[in-house]
PDB file of N, CA and C in Angstrom:
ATOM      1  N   UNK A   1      44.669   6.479 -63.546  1.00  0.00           N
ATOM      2  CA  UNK A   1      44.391   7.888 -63.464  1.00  0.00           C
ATOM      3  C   UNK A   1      45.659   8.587 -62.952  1.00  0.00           C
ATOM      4  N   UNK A   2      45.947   9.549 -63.400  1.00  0.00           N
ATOM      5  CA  UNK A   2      47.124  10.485 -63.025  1.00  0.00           C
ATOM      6  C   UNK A   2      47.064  10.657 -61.691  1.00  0.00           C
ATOM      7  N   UNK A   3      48.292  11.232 -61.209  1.00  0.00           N
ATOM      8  CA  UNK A   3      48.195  11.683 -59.667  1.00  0.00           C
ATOM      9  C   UNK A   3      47.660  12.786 -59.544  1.00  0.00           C
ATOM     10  N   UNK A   4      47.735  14.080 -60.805  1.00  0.00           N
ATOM     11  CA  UNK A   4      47.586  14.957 -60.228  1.00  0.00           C
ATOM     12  C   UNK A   4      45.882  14.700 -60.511  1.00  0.00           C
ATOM     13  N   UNK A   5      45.296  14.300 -61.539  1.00  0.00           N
ATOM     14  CA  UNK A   5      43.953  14.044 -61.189  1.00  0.00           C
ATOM     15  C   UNK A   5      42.835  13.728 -59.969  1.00  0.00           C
ATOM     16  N   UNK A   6      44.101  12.753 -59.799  1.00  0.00           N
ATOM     17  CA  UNK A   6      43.540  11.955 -58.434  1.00  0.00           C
ATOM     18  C   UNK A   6      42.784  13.048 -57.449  1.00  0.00           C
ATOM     19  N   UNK A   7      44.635  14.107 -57.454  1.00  0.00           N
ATOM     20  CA  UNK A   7      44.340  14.563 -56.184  1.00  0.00           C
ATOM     21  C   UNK A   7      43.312  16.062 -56.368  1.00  0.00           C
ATOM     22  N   UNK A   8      43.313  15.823 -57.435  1.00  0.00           N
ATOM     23  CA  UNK A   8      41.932  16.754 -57.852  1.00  0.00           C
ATOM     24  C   UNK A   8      40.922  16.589 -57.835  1.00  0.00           C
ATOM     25  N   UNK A   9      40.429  15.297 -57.609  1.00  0.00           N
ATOM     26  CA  UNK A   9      39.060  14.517 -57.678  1.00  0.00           C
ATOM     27  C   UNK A   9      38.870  14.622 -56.065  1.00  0.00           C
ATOM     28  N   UNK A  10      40.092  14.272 -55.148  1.00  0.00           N
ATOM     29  CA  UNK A  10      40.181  14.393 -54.048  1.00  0.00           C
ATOM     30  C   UNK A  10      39.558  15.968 -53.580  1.00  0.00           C
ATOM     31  N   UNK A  11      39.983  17.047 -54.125  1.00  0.00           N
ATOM     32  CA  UNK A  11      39.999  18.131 -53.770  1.00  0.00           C
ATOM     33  C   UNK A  11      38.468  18.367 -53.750  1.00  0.00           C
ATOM     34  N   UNK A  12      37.566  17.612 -54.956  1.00  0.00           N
ATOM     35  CA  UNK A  12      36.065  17.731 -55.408  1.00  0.00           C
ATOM     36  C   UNK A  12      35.524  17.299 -54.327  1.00  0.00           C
ATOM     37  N   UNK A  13      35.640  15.715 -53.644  1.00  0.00           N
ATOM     38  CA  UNK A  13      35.523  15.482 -52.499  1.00  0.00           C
ATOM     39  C   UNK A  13      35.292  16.003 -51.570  1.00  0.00           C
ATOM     40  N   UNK A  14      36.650  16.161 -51.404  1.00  0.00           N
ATOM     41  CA  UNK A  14      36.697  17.201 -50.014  1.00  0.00           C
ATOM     42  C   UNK A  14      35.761  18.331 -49.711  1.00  0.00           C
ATOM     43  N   UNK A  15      35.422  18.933 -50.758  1.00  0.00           N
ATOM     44  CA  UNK A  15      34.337  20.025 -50.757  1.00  0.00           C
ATOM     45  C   UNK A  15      33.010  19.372 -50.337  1.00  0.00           C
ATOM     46  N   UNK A  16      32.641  18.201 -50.927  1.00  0.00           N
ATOM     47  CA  UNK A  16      31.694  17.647 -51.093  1.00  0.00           C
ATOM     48  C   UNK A  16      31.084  17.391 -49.416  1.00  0.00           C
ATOM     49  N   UNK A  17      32.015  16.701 -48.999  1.00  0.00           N
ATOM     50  CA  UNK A  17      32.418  16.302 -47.714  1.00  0.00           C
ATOM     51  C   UNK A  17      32.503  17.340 -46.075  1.00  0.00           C
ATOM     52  N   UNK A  18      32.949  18.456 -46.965  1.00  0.00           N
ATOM     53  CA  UNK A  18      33.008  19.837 -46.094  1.00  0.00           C
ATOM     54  C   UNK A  18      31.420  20.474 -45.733  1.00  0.00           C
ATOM     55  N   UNK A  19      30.539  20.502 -47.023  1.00  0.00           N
ATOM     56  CA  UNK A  19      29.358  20.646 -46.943  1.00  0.00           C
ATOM     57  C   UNK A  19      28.316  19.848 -46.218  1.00  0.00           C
ATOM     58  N   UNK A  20      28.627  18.531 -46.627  1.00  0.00           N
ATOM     59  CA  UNK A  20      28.102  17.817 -45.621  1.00  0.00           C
ATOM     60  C   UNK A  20      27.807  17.671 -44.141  1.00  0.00           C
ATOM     61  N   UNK A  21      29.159  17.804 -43.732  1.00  0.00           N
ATOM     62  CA  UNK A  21      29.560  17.869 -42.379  1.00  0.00           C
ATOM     63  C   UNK A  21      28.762  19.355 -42.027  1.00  0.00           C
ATOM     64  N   UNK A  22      28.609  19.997 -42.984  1.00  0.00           N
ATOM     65  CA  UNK A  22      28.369  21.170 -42.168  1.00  0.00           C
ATOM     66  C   UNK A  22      26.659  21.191 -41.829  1.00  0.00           C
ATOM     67  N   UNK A  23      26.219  20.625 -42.526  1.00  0.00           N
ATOM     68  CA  UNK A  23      24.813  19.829 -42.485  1.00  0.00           C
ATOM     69  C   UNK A  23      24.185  19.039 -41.488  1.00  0.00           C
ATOM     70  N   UNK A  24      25.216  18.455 -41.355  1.00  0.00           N
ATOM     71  CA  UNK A  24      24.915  17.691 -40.254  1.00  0.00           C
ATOM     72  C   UNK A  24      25.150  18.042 -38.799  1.00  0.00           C
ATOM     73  N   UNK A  25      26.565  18.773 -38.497  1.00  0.00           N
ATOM     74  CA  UNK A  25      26.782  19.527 -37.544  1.00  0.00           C
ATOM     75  C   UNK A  25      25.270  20.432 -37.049  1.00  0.00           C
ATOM     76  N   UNK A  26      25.347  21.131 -37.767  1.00  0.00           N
ATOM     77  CA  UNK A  26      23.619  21.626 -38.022  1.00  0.00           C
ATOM     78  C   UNK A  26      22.510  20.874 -37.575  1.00  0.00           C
ATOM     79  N   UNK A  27      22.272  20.032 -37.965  1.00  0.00           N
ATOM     80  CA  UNK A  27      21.312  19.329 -37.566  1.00  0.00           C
ATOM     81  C   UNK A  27      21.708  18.587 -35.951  1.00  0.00           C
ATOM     82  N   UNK A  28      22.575  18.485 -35.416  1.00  0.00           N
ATOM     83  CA  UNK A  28      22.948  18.381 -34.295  1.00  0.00           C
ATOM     84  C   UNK A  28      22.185  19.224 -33.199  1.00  0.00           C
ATOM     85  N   UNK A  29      22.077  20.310 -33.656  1.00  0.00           N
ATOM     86  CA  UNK A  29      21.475  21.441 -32.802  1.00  0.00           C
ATOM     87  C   UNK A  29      20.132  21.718 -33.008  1.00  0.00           C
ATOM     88  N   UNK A  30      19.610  21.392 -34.412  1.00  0.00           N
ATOM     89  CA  UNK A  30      18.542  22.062 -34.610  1.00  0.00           C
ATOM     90  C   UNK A  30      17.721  19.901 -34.397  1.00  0.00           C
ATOM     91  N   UNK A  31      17.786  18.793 -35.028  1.00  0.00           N
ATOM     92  CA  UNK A  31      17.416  18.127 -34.886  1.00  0.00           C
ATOM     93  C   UNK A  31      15.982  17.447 -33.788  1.00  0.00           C
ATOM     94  N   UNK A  32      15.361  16.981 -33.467  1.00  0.00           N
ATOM     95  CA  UNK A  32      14.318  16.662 -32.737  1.00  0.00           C
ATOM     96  C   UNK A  32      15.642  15.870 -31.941  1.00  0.00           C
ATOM     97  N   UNK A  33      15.101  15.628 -30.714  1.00  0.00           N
ATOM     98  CA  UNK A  33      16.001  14.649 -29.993  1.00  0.00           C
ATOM     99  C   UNK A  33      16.405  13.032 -30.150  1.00  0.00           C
ATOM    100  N   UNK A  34      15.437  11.977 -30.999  1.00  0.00           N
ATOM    101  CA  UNK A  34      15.546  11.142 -31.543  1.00  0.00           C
ATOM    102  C   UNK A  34      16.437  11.055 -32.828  1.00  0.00           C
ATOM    103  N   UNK A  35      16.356  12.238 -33.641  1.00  0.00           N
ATOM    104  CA  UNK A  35      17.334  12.191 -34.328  1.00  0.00           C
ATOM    105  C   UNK A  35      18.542  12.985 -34.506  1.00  0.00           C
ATOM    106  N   UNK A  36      18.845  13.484 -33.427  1.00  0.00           N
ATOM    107  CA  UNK A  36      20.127  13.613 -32.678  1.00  0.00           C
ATOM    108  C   UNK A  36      21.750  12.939 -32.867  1.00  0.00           C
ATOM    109  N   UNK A  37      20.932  11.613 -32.574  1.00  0.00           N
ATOM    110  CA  UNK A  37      21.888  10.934 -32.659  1.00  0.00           C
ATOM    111  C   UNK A  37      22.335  10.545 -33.707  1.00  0.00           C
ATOM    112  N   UNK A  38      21.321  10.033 -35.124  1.00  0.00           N
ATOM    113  CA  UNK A  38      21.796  10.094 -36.113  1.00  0.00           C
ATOM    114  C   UNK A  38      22.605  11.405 -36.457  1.00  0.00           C
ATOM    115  N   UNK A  39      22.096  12.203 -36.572  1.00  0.00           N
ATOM    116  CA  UNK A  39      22.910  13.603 -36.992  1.00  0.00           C
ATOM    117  C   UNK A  39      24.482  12.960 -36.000  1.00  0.00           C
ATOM    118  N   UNK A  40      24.471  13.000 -35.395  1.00  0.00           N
ATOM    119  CA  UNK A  40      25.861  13.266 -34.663  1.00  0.00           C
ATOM    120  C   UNK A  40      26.379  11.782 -34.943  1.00  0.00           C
ATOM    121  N   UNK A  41      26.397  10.718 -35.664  1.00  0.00           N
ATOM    122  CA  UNK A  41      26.710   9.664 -36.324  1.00  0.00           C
ATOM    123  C   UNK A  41      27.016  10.241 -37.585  1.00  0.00           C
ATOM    124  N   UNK A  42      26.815  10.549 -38.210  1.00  0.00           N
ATOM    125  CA  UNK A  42      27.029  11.253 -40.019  1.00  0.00           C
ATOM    126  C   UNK A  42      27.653  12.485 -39.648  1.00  0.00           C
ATOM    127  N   UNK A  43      27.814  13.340 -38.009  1.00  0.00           N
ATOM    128  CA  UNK A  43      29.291  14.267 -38.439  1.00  0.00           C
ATOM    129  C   UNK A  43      30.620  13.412 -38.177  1.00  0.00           C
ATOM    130  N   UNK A  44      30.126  11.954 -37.028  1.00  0.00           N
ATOM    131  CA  UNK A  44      31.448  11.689 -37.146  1.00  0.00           C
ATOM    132  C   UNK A  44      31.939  11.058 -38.486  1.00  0.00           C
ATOM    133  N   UNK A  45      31.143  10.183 -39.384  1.00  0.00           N
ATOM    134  CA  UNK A  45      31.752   9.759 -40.430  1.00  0.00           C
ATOM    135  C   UNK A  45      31.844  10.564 -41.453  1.00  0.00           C
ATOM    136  N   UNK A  46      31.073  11.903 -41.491  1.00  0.00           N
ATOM    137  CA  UNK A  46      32.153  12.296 -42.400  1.00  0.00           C
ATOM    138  C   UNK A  46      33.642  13.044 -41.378  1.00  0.00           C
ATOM    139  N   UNK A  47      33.893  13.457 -40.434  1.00  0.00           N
ATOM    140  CA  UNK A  47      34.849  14.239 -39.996  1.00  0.00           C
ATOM    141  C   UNK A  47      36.039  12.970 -40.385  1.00  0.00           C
ATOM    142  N   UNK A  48      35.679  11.522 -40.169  1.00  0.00           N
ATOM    143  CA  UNK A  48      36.593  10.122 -40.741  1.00  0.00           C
ATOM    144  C   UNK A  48      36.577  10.121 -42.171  1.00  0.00           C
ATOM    145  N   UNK A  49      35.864  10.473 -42.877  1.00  0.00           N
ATOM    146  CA  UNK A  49      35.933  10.769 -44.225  1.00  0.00           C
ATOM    147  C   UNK A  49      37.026  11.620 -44.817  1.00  0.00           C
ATOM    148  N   UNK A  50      36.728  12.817 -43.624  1.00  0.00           N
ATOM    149  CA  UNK A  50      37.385  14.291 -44.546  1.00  0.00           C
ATOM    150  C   UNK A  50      39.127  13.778 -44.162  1.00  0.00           C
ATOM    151  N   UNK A  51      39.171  13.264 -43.027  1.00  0.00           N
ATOM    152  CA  UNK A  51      40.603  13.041 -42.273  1.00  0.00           C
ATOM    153  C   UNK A  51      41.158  11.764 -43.059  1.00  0.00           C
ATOM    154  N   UNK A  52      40.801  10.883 -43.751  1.00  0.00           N
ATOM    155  CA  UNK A  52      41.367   9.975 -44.695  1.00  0.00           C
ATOM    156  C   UNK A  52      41.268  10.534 -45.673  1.00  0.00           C
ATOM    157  N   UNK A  53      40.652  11.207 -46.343  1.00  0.00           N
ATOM    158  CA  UNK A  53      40.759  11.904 -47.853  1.00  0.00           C
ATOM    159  C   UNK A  53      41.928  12.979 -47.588  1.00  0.00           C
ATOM    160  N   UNK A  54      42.237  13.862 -47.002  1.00  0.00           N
ATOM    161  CA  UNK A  54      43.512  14.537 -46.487  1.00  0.00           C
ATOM    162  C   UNK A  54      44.820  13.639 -46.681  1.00  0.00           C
ATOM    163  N   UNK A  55      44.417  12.120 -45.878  1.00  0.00           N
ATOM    164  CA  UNK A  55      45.387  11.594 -45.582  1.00  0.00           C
ATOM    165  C   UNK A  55      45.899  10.821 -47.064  1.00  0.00           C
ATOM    166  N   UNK A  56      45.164  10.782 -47.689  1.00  0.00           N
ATOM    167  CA  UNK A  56      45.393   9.984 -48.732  1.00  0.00           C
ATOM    168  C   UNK A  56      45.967  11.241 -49.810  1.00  0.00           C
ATOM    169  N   UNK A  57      45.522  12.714 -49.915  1.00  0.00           N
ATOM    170  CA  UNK A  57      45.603  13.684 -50.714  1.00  0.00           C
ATOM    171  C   UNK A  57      46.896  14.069 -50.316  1.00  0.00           C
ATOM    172  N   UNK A  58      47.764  14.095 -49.117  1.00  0.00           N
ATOM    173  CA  UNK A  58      49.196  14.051 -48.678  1.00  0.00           C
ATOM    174  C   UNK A  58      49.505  13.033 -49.051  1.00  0.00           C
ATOM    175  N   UNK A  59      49.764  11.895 -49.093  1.00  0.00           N
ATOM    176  CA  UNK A  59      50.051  11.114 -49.821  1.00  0.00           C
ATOM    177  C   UNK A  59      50.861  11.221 -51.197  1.00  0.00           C
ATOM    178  N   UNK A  60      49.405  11.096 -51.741  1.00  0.00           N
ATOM    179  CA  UNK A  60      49.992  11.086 -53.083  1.00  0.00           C
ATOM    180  C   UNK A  60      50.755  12.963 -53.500  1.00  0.00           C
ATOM    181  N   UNK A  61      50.396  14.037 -53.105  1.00  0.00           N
ATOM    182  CA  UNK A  61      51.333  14.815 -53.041  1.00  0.00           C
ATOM    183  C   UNK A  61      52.301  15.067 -52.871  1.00  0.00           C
ATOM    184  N   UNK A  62      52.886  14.063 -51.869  1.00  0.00           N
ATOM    185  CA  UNK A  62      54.417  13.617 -51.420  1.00  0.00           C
ATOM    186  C   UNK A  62      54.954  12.630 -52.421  1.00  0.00           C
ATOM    187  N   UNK A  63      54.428  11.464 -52.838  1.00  0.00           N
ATOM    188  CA  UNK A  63      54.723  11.056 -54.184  1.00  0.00           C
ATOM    189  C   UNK A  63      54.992  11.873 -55.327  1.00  0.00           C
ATOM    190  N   UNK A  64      54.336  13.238 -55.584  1.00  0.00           N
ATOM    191  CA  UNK A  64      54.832  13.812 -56.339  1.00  0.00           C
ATOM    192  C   UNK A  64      55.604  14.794 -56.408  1.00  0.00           C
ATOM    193  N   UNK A  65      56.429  15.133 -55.299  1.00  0.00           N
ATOM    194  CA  UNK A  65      57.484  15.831 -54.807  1.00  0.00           C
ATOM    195  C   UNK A  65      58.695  14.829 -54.957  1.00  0.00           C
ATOM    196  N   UNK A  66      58.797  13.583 -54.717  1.00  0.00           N
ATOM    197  CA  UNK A  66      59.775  12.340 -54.373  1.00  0.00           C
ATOM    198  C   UNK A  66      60.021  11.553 -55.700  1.00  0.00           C
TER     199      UNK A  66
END
């Protein structure tokens, strides 16, 4: 797959990922107290999600500057 694809598929992601988090953040507050904790388990993996998809979307952007 091309780079610039890639980092376009990345970009789809990222949205994907942005929404999520925001979902869950959400549910952090509004949640029953038992599931609390899940909620606040699924903002941290995606906030590790969104921060390796970045990291990988610099990446290959710098590959295509170089």
């Amino acid at each position: 797959m091309p780079r610039n694809r890639m980092i376009s598929r990345i970009d789809d992601e990222l949205v994907v990922a942005k929404q999520s988090l925001a979902f869950w953040r959400e549910q952090t507050l509004l949640a029953d107290i038992p599931l609390r904790d899940c909620a606040r388990s699924a903002v941290k993996l995606r906030e590790d999600e969104i921060a390796r998809l970045v990291e990988i979307q610099e990446e290959l952007a710098g590959q295509n500057r170089g």
